[in-house]
C-alpha atoms as a PDB file:
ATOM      1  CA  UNK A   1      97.466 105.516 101.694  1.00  0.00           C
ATOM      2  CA  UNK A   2      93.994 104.006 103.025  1.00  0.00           C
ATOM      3  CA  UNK A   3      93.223 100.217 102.704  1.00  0.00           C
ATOM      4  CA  UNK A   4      90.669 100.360 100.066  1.00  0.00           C
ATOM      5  CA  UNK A   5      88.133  97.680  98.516  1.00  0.00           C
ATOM      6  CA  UNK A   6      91.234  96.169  96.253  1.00  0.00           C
ATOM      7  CA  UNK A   7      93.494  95.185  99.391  1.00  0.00           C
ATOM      8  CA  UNK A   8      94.316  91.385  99.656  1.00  0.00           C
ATOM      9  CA  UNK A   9      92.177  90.993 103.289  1.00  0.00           C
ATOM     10  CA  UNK A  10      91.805  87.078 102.955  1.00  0.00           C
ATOM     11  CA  UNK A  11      93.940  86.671 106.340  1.00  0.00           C
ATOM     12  CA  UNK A  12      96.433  88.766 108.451  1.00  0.00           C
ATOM     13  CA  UNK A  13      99.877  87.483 107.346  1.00  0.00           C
ATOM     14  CA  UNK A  14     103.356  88.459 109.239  1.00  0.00           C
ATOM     15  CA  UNK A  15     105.905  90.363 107.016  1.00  0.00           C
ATOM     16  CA  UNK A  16     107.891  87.273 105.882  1.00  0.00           C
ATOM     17  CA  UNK A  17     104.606  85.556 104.749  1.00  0.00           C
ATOM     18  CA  UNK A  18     103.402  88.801 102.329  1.00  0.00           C
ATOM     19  CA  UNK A  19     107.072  89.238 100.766  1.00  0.00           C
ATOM     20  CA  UNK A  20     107.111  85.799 100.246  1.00  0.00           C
ATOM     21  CA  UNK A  21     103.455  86.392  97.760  1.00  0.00           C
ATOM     22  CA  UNK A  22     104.391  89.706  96.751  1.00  0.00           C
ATOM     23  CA  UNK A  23     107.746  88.502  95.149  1.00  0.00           C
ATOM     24  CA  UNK A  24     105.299  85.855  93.005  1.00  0.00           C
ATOM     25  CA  UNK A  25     103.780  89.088  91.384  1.00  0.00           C
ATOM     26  CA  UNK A  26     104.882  89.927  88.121  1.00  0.00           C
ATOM     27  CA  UNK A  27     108.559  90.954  87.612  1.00  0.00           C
ATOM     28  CA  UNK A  28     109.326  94.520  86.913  1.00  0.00           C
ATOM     29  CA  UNK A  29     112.957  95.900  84.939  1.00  0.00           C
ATOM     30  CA  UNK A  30     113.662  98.033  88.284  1.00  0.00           C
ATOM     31  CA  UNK A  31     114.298  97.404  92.046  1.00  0.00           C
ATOM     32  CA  UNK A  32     111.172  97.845  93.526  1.00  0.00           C
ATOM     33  CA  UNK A  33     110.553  99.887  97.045  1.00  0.00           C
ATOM     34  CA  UNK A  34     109.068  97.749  99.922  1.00  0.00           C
ATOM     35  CA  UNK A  35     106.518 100.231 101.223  1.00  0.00           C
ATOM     36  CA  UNK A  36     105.242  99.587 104.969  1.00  0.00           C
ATOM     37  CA  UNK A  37     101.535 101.285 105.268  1.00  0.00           C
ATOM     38  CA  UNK A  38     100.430 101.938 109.075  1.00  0.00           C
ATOM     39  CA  UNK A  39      97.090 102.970 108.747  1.00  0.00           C
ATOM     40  CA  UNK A  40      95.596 105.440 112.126  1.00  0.00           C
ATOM     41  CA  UNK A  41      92.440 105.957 113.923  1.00  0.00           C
ATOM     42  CA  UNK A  42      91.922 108.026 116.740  1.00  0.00           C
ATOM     43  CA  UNK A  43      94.215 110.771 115.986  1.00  0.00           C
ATOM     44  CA  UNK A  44      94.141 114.804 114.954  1.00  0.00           C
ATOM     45  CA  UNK A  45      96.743 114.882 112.310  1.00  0.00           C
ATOM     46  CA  UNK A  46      96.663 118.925 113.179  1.00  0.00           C
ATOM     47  CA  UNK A  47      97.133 118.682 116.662  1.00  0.00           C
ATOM     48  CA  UNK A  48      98.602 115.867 117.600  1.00  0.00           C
ATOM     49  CA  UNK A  49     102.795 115.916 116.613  1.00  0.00           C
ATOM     50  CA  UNK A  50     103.434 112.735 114.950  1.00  0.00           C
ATOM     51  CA  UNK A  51     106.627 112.635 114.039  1.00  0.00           C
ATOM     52  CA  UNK A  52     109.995 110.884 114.693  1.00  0.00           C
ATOM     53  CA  UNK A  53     113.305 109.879 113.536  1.00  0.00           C
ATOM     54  CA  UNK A  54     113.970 106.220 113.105  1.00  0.00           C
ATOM     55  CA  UNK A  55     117.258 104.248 113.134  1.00  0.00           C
ATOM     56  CA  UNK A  56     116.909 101.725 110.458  1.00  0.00           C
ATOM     57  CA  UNK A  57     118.961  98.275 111.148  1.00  0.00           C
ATOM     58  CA  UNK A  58     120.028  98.057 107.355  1.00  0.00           C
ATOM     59  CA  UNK A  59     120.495 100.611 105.285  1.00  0.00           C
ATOM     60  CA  UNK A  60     118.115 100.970 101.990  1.00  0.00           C
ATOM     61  CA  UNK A  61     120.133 103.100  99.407  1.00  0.00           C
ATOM     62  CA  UNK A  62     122.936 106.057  99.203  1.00  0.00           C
ATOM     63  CA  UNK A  63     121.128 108.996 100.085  1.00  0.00           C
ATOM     64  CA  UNK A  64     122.255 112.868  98.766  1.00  0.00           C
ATOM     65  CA  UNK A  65     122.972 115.143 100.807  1.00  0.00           C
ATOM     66  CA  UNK A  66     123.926 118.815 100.956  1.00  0.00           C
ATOM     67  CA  UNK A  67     125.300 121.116 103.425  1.00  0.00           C
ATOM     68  CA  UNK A  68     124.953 124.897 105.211  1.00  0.00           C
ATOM     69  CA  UNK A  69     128.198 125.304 106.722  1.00  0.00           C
ATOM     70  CA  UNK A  70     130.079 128.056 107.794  1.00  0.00           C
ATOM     71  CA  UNK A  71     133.174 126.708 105.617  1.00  0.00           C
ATOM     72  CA  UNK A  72     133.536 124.931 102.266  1.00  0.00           C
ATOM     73  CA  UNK A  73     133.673 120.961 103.397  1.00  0.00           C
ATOM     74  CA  UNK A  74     135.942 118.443 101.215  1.00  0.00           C
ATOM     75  CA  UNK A  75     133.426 115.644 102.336  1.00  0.00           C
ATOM     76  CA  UNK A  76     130.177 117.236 101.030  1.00  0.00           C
ATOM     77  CA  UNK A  77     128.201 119.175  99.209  1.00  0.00           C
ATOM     78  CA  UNK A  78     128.273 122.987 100.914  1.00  0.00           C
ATOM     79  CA  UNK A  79     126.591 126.157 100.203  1.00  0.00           C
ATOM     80  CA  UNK A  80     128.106 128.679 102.674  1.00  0.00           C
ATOM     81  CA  UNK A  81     126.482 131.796 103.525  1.00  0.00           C
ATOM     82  CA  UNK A  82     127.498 134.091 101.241  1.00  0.00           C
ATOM     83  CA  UNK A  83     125.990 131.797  98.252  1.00  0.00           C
ATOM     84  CA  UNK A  84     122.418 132.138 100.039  1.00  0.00           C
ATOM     85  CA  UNK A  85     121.678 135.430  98.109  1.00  0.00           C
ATOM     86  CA  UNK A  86     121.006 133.306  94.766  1.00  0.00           C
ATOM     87  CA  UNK A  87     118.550 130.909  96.079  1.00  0.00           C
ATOM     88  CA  UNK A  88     116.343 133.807  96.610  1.00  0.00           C
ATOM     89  CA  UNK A  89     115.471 132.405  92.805  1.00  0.00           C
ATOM     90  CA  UNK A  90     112.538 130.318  93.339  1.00  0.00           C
ATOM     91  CA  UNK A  91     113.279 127.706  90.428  1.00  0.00           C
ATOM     92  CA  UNK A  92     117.429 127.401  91.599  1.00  0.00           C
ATOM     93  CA  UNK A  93     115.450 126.771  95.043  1.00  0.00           C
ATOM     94  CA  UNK A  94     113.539 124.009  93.806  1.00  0.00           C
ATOM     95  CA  UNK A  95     115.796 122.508  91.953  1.00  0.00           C
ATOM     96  CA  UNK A  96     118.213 122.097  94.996  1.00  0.00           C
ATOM     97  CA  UNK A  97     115.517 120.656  97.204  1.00  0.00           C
ATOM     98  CA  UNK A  98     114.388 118.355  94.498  1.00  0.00           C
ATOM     99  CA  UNK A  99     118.276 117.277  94.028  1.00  0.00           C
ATOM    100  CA  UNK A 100     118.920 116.244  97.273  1.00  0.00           C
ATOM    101  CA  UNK A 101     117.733 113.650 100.024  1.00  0.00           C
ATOM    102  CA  UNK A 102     118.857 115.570 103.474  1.00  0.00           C
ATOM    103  CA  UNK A 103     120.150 118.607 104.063  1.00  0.00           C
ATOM    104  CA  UNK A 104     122.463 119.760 107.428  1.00  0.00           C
ATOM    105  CA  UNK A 105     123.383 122.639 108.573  1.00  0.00           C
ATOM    106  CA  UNK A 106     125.474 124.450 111.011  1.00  0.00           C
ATOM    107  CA  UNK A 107     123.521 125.606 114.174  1.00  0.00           C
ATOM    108  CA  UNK A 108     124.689 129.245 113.860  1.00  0.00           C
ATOM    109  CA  UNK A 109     123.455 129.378 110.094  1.00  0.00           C
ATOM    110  CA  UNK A 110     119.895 127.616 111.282  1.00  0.00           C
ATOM    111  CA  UNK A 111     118.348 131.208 111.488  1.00  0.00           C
ATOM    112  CA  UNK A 112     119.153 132.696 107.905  1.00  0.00           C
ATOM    113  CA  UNK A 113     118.637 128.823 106.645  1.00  0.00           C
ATOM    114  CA  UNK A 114     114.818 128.682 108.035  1.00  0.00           C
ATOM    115  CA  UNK A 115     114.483 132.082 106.407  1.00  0.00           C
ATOM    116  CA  UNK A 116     116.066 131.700 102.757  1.00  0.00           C
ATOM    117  CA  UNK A 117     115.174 128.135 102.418  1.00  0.00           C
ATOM    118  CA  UNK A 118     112.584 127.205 104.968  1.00  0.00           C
ATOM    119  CA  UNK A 119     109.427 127.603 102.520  1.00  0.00           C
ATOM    120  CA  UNK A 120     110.390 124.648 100.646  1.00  0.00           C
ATOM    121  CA  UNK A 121     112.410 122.709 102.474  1.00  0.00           C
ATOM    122  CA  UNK A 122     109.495 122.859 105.393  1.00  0.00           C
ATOM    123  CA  UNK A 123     107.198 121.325 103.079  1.00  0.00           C
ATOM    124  CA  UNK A 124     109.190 119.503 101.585  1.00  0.00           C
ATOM    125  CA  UNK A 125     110.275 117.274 105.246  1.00  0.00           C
ATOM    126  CA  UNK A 126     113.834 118.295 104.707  1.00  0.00           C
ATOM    127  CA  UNK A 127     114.393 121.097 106.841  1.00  0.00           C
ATOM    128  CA  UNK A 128     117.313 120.393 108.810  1.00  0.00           C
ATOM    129  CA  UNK A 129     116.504 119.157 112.601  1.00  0.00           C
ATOM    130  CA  UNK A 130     118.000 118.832 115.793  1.00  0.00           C
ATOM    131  CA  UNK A 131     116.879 115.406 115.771  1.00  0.00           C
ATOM    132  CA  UNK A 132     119.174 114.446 112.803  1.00  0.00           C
ATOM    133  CA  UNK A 133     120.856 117.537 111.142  1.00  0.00           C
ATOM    134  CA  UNK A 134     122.068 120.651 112.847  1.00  0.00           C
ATOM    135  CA  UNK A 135     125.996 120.816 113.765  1.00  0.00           C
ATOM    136  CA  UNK A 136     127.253 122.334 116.150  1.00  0.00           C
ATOM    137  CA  UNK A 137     130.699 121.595 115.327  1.00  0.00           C
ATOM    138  CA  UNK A 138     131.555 122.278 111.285  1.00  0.00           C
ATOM    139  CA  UNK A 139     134.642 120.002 111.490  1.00  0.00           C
ATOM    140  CA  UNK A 140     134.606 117.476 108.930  1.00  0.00           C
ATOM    141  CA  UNK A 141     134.841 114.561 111.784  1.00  0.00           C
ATOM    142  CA  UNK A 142     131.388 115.664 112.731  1.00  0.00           C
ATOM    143  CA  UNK A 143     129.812 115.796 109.445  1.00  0.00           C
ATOM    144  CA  UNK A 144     131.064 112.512 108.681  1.00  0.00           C
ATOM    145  CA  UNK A 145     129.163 111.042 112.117  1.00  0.00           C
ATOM    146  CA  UNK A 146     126.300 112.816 111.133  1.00  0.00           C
ATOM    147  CA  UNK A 147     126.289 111.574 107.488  1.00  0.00           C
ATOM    148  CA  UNK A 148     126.878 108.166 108.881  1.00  0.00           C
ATOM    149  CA  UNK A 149     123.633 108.304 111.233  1.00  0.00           C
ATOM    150  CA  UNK A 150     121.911 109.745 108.758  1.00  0.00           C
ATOM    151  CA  UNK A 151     122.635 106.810 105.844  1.00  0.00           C
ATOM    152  CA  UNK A 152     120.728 104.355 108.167  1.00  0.00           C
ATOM    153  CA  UNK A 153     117.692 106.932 109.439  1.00  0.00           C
ATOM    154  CA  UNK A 154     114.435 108.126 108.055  1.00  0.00           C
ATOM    155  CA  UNK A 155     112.047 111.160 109.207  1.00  0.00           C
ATOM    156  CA  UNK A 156     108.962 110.004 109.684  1.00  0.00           C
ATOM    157  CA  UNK A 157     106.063 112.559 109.795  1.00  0.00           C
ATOM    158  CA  UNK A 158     102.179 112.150 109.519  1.00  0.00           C
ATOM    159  CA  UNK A 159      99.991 114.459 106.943  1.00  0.00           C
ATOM    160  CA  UNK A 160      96.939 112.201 106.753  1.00  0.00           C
ATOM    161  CA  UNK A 161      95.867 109.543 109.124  1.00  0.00           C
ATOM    162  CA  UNK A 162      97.852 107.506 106.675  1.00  0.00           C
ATOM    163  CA  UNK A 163     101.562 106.721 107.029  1.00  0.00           C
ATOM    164  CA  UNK A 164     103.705 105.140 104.351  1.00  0.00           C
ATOM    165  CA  UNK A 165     107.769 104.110 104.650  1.00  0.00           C
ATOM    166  CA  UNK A 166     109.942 102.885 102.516  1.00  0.00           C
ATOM    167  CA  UNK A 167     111.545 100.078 104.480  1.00  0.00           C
ATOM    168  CA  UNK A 168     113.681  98.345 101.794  1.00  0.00           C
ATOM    169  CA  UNK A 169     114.242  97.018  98.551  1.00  0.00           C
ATOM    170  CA  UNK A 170     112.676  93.951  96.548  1.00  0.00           C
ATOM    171  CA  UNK A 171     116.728  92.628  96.252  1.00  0.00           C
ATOM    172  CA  UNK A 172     117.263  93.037  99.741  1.00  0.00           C
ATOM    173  CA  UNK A 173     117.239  89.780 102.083  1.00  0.00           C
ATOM    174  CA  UNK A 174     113.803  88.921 103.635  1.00  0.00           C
ATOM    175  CA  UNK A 175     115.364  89.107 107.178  1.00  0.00           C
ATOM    176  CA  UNK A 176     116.689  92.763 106.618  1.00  0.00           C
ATOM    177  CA  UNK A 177     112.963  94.296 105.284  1.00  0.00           C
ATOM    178  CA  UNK A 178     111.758  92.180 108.052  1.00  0.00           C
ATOM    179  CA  UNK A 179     114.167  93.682 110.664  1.00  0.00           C
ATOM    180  CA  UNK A 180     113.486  97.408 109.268  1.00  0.00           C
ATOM    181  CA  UNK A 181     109.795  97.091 109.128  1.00  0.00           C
ATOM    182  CA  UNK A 182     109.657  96.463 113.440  1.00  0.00           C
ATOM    183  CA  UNK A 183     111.534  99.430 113.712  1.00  0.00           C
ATOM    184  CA  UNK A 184     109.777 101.520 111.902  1.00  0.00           C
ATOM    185  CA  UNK A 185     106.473 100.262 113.186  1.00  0.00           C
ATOM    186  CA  UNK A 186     107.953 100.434 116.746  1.00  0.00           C
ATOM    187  CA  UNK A 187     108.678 104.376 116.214  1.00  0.00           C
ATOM    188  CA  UNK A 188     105.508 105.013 114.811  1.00  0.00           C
ATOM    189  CA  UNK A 189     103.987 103.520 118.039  1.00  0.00           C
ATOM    190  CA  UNK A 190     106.497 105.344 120.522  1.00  0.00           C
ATOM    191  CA  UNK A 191     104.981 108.691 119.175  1.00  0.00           C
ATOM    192  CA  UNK A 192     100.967 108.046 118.545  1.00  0.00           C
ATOM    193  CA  UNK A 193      98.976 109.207 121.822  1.00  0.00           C
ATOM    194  CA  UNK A 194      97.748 106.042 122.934  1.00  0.00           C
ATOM    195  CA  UNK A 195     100.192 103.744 120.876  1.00  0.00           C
ATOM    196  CA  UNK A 196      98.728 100.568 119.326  1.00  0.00           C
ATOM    197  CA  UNK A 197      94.777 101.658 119.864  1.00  0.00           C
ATOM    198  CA  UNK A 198      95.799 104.549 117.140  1.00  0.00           C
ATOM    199  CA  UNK A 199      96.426 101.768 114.479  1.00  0.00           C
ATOM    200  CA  UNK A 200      94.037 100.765 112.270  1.00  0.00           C
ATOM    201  CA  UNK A 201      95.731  98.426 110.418  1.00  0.00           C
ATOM    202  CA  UNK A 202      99.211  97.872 108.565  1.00  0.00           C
ATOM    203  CA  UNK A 203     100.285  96.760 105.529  1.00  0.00           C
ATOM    204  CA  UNK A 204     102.722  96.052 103.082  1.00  0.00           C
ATOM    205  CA  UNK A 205     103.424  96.847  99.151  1.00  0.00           C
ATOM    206  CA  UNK A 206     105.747  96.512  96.517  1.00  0.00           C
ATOM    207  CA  UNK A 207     106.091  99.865  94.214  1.00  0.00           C
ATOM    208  CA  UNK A 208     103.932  98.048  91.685  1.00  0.00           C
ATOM    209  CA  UNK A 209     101.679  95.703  93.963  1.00  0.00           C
ATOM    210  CA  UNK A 210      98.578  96.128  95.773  1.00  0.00           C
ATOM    211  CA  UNK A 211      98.995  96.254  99.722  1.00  0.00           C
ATOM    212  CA  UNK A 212      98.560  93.139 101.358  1.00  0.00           C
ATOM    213  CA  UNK A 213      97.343  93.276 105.132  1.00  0.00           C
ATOM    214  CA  UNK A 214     100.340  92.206 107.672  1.00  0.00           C
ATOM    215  CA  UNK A 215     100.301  91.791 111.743  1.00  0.00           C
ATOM    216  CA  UNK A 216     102.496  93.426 113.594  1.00  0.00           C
ATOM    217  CA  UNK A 217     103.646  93.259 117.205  1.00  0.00           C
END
């Protein structure tokens, strides 16, 4: 999402400073997302690989998620092998991906996963990942550490020189959106070829707000 002509460019505040004006815009009957917006330059979206996993400080919401496993889990949501076979349906297909936040599998499934669910899940950024989602152990200790990593992490992945994270929620404190937004900023940088010259600019939203331009460090 590019800065356009309608951005609030008076100055460059810090985070703290645009919360602080976006929470005087008008009040809305939901929770609104904080959206961070880390605008590039310099980069091939095609052939340069920006992506990364980020460990957020404080979580943002309960996130749904469903399992390939090898055996029926009492801690989550599983689809075992045998129930691949009607997924093959392309609306039951969609309808799972659109149902769920993550998905995980188990490392010996990854193969017929890729292959029966892969075309939407790919697109989709939910295809499980050995960065944060394939088990190699099905035991439910394991699936609980991964669920618990995975409650406090966001993919991040770039389709347009454009990137745009939700990093919180209008209730949450100041300090926590404030503590989420470096991180995800610093992961962004940790993966762009030549690291701050690739930004542009940043900046920072409410669901229902315009962006307002924020420095980062």
């Amino acid at each position: 999402m590019a800065l356009g002509p309608d951005v609030e460019d008076i100055r460059k505040m810090n985070i703290k400073e645009a919360l602080t004006e976006l929470r005087k815009e008008k009040k809305r009957k939901f929770n609104q997302s904080v959206d961070l917006i880390v605008n590039l330059k310099g980069v091939d979206i095609k052939r340069d690989n920006i992506a990364t996993v980020v460990t957020l400080p404080f979580k943002i919401k309960d996130k749904k998620i469903c399992a390939f496993l090898t055996r029926k889990s009492e801690v989550i949501k599983t689809i075992l092998e045998p129930d691949f076979q009607r997924y093959k349906d392309p609306q039951l297909l969609k309808k799972l991906v659109s149902e769920y936040d993550f998905f995980i599998a188990s490392m010996k499934l990854m193969p017929k996963v890729a292959t029966t669910f892969g075309k939407v899940l790919g697109p989709a950024g939910k295809m499980p990942s050995p960065q944060l989602g394939i088990l190699t152990d099905d035991s439910d200790e394991e699936i609980k550490r991964l669920l618990n990593k995975i409650s406090t992490s966001i993919k991040i992945r770039a389709k347009e020189p454009s990137i745009k994270v939700s990093i919180g929620k209008e209730a949450m404190k100041d300090e926590e959106i404030v503590a989420n937004a470096e991180s995800v900023y610093k992961g962004v940088i940790s993966v762009l070829p030549v690291k701050n010259e690739n930004i542009r600019n940043v900046a920072l939203k409410l669901t229902m707000t315009k962006p307002l331009k924020v420095e980062m460090k």
